[in-house]
N, C-alpha and C. Protein backbone atom coordinates (compact mmCIF):
# COMPACT_ATOMS: atom_id res chain seq x y z
N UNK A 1 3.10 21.00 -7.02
CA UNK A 1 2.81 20.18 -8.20
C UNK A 1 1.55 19.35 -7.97
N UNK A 2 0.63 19.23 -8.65
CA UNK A 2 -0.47 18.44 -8.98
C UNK A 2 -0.04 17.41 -9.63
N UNK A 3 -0.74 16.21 -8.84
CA UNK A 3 0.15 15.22 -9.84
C UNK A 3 -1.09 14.86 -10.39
N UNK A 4 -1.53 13.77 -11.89
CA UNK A 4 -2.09 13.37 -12.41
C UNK A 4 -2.34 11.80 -11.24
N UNK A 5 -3.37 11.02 -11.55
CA UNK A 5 -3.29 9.68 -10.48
C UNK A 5 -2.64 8.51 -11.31
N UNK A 6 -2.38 8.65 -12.58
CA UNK A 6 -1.54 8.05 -13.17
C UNK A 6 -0.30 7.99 -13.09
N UNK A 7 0.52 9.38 -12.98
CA UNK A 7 1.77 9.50 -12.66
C UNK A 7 1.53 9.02 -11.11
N UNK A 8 1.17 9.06 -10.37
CA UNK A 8 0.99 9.15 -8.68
C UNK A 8 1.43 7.65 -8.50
N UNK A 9 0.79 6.74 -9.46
CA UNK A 9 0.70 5.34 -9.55
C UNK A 9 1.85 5.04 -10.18
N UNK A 10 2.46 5.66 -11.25
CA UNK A 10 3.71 5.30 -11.62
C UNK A 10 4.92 5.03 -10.40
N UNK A 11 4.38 6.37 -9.53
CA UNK A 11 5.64 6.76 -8.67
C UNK A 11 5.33 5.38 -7.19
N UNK A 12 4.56 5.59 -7.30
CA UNK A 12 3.96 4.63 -6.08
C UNK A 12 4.58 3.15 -6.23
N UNK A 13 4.37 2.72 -7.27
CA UNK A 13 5.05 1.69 -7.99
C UNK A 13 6.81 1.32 -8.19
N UNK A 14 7.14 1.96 -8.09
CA UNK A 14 8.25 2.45 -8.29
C UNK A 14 8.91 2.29 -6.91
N UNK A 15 8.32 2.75 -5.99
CA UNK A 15 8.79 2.84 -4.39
C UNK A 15 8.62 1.50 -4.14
N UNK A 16 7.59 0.56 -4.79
CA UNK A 16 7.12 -0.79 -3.92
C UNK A 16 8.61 -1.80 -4.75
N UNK A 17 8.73 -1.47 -6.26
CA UNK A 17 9.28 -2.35 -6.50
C UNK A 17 10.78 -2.11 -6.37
N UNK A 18 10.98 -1.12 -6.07
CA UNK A 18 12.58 -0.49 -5.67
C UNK A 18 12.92 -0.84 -3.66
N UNK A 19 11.83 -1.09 -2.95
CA UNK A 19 11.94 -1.61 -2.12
C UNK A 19 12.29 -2.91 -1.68
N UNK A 20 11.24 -3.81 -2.93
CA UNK A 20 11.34 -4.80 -3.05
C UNK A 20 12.34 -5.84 -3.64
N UNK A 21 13.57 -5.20 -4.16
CA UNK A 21 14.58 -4.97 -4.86
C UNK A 21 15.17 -5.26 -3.75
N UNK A 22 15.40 -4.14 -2.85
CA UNK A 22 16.29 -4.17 -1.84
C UNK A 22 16.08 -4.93 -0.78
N UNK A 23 14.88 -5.43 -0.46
CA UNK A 23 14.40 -6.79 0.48
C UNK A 23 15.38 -7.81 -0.47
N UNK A 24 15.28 -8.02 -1.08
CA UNK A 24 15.86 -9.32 -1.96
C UNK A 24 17.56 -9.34 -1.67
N UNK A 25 17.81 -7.91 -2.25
CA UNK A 25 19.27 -7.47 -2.00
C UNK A 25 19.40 -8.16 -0.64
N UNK A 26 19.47 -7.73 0.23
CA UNK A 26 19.22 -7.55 1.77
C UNK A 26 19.81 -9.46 2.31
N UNK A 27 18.45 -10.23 1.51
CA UNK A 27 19.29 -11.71 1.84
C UNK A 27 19.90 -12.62 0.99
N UNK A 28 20.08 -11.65 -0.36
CA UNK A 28 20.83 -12.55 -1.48
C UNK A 28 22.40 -12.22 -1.06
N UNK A 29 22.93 -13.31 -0.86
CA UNK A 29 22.61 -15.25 -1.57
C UNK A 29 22.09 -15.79 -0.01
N UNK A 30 21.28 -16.70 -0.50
CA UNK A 30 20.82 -16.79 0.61
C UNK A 30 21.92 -18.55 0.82
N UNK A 31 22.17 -18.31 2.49
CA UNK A 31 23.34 -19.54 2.63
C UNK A 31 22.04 -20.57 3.31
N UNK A 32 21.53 -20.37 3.86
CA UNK A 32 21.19 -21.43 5.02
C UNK A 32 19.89 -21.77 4.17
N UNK A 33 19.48 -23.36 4.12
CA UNK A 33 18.22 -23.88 3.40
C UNK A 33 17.00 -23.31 4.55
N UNK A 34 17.01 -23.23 5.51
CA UNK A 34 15.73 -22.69 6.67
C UNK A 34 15.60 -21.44 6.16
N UNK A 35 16.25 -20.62 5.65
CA UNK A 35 16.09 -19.16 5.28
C UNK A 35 14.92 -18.90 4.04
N UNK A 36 16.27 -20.00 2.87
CA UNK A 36 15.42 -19.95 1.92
C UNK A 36 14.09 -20.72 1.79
N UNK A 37 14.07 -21.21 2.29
CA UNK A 37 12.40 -22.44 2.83
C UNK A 37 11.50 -21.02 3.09
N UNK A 38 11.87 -20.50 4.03
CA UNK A 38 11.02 -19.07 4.87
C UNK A 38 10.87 -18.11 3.70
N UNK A 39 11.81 -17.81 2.74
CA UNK A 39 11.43 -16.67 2.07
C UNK A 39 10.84 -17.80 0.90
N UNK A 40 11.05 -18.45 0.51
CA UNK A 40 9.90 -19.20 -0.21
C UNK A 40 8.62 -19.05 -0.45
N UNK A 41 8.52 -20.08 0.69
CA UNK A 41 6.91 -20.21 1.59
C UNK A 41 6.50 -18.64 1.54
N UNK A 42 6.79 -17.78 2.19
CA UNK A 42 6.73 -16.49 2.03
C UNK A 42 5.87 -15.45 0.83
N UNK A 43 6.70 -16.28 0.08
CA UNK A 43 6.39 -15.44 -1.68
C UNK A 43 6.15 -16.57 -2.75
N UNK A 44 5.38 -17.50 -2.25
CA UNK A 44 5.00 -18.72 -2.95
C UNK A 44 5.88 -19.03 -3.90
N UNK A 45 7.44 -18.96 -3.89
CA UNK A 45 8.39 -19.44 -4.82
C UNK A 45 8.58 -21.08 -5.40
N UNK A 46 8.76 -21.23 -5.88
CA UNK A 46 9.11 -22.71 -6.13
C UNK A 46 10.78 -23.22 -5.87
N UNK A 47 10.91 -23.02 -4.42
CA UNK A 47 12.39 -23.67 -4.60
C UNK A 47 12.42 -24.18 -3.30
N UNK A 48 13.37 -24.80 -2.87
CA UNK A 48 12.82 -25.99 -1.54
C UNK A 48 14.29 -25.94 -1.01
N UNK A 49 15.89 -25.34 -1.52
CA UNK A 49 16.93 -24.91 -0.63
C UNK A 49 17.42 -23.94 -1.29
N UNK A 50 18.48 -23.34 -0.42
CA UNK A 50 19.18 -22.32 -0.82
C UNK A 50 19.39 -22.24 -2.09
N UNK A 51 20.00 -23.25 -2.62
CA UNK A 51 20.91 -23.32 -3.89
C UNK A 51 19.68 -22.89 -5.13
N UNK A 52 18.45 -24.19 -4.57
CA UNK A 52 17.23 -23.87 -5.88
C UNK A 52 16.80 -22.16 -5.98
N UNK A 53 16.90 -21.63 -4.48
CA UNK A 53 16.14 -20.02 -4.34
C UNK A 53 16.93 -19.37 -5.19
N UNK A 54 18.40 -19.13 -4.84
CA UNK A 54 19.51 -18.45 -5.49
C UNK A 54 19.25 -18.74 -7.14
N UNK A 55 19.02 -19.71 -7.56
CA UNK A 55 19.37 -19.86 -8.71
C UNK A 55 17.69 -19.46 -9.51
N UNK A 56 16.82 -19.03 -8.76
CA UNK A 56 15.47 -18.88 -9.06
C UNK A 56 15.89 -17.66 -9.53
N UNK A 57 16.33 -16.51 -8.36
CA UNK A 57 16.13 -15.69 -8.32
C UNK A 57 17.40 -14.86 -9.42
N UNK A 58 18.16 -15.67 -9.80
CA UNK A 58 19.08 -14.85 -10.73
C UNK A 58 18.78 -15.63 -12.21
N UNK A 59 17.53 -16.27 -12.60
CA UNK A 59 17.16 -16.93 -13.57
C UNK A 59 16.32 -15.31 -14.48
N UNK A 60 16.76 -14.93 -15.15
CA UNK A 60 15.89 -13.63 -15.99
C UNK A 60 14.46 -13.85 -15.96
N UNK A 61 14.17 -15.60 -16.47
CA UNK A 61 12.60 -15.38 -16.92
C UNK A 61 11.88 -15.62 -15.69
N UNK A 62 12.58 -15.62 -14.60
CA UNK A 62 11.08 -15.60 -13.65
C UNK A 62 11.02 -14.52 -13.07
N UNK A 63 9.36 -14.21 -13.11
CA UNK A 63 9.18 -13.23 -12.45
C UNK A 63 9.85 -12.66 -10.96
N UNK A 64 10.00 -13.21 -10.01
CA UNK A 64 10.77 -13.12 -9.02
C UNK A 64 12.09 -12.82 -8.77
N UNK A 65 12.95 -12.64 -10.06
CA UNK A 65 13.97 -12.45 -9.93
C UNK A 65 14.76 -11.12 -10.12
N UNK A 66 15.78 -10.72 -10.16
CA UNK A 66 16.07 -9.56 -9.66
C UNK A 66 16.24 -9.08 -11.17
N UNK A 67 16.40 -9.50 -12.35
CA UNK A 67 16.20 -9.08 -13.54
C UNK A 67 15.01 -8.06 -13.99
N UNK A 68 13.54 -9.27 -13.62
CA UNK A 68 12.31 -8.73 -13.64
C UNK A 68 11.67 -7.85 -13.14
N UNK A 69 12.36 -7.78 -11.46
CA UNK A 69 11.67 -7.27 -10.36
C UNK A 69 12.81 -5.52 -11.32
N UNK A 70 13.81 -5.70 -11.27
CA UNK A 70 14.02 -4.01 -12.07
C UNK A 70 13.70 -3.51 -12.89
N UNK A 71 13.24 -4.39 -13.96
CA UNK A 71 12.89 -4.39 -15.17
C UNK A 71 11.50 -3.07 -14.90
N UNK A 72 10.81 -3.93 -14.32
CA UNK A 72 9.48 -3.10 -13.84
C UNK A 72 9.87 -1.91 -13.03
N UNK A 73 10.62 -1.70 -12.33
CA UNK A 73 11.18 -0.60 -11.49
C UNK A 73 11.45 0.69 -12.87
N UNK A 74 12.06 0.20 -13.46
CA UNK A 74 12.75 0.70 -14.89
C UNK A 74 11.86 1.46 -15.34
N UNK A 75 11.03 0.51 -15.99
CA UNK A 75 9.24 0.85 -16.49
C UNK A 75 8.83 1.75 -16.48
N UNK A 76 8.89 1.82 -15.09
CA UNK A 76 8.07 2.86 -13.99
C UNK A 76 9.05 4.23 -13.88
N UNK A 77 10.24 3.97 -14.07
CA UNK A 77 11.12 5.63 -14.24
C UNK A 77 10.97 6.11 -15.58
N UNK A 78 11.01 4.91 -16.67
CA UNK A 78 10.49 6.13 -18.05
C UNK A 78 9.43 6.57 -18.05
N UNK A 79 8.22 6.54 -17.36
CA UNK A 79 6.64 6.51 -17.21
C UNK A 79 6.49 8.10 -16.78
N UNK A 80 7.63 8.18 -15.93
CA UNK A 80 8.31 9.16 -15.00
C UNK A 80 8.74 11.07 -16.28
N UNK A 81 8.99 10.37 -17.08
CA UNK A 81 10.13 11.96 -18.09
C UNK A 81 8.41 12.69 -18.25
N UNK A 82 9.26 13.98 -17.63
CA UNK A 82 8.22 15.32 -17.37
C UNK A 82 7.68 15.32 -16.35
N UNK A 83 7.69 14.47 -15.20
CA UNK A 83 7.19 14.75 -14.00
C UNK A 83 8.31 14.52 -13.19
N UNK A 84 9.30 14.29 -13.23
CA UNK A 84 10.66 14.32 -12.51
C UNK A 84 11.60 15.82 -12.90
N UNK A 85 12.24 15.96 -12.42
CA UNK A 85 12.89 17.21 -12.57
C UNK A 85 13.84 16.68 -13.66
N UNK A 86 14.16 17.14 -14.15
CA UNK A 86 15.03 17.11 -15.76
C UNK A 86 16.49 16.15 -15.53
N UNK A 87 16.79 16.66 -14.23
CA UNK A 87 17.85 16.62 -13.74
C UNK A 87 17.94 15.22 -12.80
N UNK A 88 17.18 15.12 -12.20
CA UNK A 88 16.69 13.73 -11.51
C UNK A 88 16.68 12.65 -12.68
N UNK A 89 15.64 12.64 -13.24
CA UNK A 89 15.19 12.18 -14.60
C UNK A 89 16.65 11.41 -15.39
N UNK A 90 17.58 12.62 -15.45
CA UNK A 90 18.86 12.07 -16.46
C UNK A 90 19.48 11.55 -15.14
N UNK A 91 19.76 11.53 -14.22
CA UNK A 91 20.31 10.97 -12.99
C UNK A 91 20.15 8.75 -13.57
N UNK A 92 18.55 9.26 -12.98
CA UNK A 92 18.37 7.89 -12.78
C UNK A 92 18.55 6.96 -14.29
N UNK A 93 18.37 7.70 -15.39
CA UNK A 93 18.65 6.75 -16.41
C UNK A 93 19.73 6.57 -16.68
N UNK A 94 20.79 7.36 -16.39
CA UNK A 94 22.12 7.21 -16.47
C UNK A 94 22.59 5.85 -15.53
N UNK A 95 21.58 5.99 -13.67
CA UNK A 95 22.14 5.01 -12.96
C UNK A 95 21.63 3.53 -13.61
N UNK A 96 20.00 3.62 -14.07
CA UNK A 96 19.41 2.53 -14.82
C UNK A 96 20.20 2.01 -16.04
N UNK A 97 20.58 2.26 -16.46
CA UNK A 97 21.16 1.70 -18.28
C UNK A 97 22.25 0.78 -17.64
N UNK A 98 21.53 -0.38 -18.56
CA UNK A 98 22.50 -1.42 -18.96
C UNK A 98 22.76 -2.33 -16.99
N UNK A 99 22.17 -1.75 -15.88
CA UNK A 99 22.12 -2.54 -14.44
C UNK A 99 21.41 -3.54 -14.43
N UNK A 100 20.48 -4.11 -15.16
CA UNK A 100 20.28 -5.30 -15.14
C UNK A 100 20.95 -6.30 -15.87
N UNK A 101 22.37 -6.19 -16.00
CA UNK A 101 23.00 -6.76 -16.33
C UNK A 101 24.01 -7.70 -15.45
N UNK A 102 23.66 -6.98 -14.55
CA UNK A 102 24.64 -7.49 -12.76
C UNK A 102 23.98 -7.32 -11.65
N UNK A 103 23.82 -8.74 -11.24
CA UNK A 103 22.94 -8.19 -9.86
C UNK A 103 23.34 -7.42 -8.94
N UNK A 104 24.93 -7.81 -8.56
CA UNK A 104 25.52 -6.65 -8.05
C UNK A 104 25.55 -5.30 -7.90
N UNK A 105 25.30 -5.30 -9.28
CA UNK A 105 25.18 -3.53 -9.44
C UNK A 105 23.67 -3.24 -9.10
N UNK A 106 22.32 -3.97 -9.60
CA UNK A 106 21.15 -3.89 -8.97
C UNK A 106 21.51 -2.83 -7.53
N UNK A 107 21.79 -3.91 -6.80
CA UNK A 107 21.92 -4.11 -5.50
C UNK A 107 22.31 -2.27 -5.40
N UNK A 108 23.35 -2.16 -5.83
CA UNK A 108 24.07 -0.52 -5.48
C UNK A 108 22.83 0.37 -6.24
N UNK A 109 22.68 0.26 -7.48
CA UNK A 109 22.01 0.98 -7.89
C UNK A 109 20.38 1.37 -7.41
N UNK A 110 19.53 0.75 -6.67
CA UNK A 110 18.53 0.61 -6.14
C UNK A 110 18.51 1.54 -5.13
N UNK A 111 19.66 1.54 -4.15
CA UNK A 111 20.06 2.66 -2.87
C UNK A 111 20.03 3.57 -4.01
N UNK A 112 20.71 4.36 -5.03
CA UNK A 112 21.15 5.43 -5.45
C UNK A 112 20.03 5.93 -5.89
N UNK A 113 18.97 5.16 -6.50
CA UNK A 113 17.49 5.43 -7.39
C UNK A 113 16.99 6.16 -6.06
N UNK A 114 16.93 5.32 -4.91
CA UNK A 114 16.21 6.28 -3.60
C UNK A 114 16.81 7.23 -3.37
N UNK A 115 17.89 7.54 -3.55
CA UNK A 115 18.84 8.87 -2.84
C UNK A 115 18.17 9.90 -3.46
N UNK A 116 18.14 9.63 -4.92
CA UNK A 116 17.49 10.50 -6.21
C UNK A 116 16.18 11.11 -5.64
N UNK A 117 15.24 10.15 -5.50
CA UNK A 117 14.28 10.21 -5.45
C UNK A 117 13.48 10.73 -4.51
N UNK A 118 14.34 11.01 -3.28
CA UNK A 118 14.31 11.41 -2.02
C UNK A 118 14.33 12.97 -1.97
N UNK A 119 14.99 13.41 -3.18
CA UNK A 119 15.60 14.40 -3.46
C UNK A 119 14.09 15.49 -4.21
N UNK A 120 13.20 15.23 -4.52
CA UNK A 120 12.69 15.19 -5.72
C UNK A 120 11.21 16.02 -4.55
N UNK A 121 10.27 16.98 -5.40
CA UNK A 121 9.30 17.36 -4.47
C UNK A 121 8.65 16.32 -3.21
N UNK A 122 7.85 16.89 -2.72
CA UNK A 122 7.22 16.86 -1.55
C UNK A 122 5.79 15.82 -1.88
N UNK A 123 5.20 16.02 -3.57
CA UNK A 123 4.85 15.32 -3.79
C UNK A 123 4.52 14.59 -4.20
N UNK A 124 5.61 14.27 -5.12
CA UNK A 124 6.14 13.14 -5.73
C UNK A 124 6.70 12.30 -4.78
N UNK A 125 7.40 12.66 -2.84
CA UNK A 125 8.07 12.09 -2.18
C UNK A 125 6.95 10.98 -1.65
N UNK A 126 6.00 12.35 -1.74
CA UNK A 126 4.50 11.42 -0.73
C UNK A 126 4.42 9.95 -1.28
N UNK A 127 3.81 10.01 -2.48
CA UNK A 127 3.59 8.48 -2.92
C UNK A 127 4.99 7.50 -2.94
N UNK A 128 5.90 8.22 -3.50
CA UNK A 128 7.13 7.20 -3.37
C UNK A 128 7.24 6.92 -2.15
N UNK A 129 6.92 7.55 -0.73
CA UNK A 129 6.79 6.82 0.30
C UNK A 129 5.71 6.05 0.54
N UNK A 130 4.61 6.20 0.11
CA UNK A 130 3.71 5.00 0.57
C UNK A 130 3.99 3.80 -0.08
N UNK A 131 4.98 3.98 -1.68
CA UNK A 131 5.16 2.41 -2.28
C UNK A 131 5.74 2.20 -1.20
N UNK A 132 7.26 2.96 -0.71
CA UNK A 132 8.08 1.74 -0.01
C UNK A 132 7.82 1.25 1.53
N UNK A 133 6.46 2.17 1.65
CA UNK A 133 6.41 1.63 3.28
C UNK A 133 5.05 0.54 3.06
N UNK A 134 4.27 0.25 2.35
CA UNK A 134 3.53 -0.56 1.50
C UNK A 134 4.07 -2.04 1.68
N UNK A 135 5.26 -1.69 0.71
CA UNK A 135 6.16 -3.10 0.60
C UNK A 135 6.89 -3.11 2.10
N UNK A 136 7.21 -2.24 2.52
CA UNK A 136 7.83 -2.62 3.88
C UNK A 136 7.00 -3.26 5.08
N UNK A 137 5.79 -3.13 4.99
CA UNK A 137 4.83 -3.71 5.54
C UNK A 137 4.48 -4.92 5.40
N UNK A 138 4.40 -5.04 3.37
CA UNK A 138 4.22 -6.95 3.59
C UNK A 138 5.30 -7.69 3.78
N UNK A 139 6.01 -7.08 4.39
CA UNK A 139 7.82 -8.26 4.44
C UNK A 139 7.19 -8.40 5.76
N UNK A 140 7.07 -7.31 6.40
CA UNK A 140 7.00 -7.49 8.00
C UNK A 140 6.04 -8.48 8.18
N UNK A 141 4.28 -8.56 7.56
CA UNK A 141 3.43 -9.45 8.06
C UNK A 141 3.80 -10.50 7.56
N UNK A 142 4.70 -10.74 6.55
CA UNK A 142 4.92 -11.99 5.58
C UNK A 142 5.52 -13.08 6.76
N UNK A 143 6.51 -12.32 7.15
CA UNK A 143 7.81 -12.85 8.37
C UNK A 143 7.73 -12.56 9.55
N UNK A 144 6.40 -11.66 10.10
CA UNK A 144 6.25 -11.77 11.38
C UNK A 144 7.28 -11.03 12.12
N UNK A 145 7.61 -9.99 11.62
CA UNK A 145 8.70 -9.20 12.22
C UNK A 145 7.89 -7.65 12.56
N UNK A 146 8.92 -6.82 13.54
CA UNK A 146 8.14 -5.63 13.96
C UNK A 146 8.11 -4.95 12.83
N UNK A 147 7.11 -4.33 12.84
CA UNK A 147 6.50 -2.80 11.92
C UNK A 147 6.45 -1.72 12.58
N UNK A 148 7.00 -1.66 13.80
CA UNK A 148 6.09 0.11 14.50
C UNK A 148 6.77 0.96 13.71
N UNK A 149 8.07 1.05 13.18
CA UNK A 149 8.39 2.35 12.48
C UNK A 149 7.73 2.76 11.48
N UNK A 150 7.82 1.36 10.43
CA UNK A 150 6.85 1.80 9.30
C UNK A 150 5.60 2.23 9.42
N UNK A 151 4.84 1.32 10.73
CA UNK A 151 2.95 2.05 10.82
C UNK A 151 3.60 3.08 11.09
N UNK A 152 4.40 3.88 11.73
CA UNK A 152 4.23 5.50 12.03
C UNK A 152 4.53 6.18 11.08
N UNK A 153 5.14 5.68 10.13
CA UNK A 153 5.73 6.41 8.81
C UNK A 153 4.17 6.21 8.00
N UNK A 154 3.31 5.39 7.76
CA UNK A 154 2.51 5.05 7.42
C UNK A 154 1.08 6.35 7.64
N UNK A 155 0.92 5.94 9.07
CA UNK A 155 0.28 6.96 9.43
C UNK A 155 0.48 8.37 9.33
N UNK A 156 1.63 8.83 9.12
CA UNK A 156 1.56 10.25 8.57
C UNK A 156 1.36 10.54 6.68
N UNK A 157 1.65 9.31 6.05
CA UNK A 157 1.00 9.63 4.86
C UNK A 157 0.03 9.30 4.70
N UNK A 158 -0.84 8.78 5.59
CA UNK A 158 -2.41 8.65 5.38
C UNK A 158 -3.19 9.76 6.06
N UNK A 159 -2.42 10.43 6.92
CA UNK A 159 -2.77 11.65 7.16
C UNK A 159 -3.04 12.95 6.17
N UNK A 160 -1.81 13.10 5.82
CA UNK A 160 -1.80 13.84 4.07
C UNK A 160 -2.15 13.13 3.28
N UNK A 161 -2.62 12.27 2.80
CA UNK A 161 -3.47 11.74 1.79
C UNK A 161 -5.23 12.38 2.20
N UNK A 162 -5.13 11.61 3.53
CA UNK A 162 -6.99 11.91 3.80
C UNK A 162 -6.92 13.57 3.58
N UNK A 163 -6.24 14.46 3.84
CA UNK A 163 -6.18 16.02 3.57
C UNK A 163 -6.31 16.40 2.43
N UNK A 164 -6.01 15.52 1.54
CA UNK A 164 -6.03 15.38 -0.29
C UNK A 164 -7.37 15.26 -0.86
N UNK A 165 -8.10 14.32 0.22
CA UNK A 165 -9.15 14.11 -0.24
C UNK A 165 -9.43 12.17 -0.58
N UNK A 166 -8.55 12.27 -0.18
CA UNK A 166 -8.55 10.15 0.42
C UNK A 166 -9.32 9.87 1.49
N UNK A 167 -10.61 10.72 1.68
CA UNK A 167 -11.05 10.23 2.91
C UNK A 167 -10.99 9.08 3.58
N UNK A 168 -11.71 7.89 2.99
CA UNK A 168 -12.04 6.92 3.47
C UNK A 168 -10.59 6.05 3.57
N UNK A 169 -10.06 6.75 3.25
CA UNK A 169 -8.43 5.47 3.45
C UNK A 169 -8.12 5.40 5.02
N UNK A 170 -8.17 6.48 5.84
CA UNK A 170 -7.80 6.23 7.20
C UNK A 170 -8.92 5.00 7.68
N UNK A 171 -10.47 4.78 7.09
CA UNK A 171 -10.98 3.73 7.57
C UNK A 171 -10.34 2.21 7.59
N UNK A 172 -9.90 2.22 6.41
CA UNK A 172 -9.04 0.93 5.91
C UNK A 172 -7.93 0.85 6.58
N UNK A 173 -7.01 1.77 6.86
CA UNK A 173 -6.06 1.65 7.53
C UNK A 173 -5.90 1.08 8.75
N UNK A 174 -7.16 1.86 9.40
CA UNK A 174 -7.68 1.70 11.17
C UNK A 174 -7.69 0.29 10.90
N UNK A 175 -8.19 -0.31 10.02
CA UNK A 175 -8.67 -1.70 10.47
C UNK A 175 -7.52 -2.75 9.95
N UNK A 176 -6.61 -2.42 9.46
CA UNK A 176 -5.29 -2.50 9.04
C UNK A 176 -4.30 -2.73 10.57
N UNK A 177 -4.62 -1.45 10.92
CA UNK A 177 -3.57 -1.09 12.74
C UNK A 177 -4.29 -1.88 13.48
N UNK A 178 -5.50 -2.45 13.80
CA UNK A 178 -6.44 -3.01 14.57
C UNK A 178 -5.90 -4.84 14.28
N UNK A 179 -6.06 -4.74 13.44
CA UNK A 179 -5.63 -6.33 12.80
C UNK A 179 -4.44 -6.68 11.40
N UNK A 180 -3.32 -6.49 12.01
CA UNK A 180 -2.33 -6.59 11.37
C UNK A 180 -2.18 -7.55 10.62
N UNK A 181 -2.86 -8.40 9.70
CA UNK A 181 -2.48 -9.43 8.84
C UNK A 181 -2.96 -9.27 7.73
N UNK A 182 -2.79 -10.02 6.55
CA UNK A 182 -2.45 -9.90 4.99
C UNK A 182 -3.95 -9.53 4.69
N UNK A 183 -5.09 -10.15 5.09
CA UNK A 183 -6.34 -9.82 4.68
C UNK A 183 -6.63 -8.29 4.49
N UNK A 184 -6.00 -7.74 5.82
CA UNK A 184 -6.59 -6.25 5.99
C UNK A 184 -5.66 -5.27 5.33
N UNK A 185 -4.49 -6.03 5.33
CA UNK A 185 -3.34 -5.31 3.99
C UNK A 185 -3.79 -5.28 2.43
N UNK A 186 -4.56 -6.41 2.29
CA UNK A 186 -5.06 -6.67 1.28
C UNK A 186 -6.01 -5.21 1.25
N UNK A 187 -7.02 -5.22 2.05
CA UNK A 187 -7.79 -4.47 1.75
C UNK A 187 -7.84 -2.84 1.75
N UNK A 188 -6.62 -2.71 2.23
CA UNK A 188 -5.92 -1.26 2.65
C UNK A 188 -5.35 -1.29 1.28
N UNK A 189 -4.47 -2.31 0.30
CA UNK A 189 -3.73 -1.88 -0.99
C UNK A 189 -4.65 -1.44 -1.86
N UNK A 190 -5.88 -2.64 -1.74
CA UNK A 190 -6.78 -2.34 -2.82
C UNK A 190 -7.59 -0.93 -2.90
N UNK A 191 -7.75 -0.23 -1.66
CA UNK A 191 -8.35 0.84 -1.82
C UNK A 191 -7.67 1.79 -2.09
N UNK A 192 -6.28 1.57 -2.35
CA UNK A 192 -5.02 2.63 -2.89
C UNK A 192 -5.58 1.99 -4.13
N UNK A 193 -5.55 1.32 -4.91
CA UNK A 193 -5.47 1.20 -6.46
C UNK A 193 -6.36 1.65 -7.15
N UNK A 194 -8.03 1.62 -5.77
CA UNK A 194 -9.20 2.02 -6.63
C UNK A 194 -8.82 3.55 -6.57
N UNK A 195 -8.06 4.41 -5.41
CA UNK A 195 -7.70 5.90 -5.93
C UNK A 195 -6.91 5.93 -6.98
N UNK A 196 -6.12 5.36 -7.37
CA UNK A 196 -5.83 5.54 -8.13
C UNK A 196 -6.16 5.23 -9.47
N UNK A 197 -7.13 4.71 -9.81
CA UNK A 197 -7.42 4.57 -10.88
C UNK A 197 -9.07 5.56 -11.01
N UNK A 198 -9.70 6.04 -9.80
CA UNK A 198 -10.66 7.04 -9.89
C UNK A 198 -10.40 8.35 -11.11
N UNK A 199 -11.39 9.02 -11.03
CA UNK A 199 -11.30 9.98 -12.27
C UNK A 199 -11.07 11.09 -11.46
N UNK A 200 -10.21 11.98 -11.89
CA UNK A 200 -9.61 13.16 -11.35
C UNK A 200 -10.75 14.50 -11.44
């Protein structure tokens, strides 16, 4: 399959914010105020203990919250009908309808969207892996936690990308692996967005 760089970006998208979903999952509810202080500070939130984060994050209208953050996930799967397999496609809207209604169910349903999706060509898998190892990357520099799995997962889709014809992305990357912090992440995302928005 040839993908269009529009759909590529749909799917890409999709991996970051379905990841990002499940980072959230992962420490909601958050008990201890040092936690929520850290994931705060983190993601420039406005809440200063547990109780304010929790209640941020299950508030619909802010962006940050697990309403919004699917909402856009969502988005990004109808963006999806005709480049998903028919069958995938009715999968996930069946698992999507009416889940942002419970964060709970978020939570389950987010694993199941990946199971789907996992399922789905080789390269459609490609980009849905660079969203979620993307986002798996800024948790890590955010919080200062290890990355070697993800850079290696990383590095093999920048491998098949530069084979695509992404040349210059392994440059960005290198300097990404060389100096692991938000600047050079910065500048490694942005040169994913200018491919993707290049003319085919």
């Amino acid at each position: 399959m040839v993908l269009l760089n529009s759909n590529a970006q749909h799917i890409f998208w999709l991996g970051r914010y379905l990841a990002r979903t499940q980072f959230l999952c992962a420490h909601f509810p958050f008990a201890k105020d040092e936690d929520a202080i850290a994931y705060a500070h983190a993601f420039c939130l406005p809440a200063f203990d547990a109780s304010s984060l929790n209640a941020l994050v299950l508030d619909t209208t802010q962006p940050a919250s697990f309403t919004q953050q699917f909402q856009t996930a969502k988005a990004n799967i109808h963006e999806l009908r005709g480049v998903l397999s028919a069958s995938a496609y009715a999968e996930l809207i069946q698992l999507i309808r009416n889940a942002d209604q419970n964060t709970g169910y978020i939570c389950d349903v987010v694993n199941d969207c990946q199971d789907v999706l996992e399922a789905e060509s080789a390269d459609l898998f490609l980009f849905f892996s660079l969203g979620q190892c993307l986002e798996q990357l800024d948790h890590a520099l955010r919080f200062n936690e290890a990355s070697h799995v993800t850079v290696a997962k990383i590095d093999d889709v920048v491998d098949t990308l530069v084979g695509m014809g992404w040349s210059n992305l392994q440059e960005y990357w290198q300097k990404l692996r060389a100096a692991p912090d938000l600047m050079h992440f910065y500048q490694f995302s942005d040169y994913i967005h200018h491919m993707f928005e290049a003319e085919v």
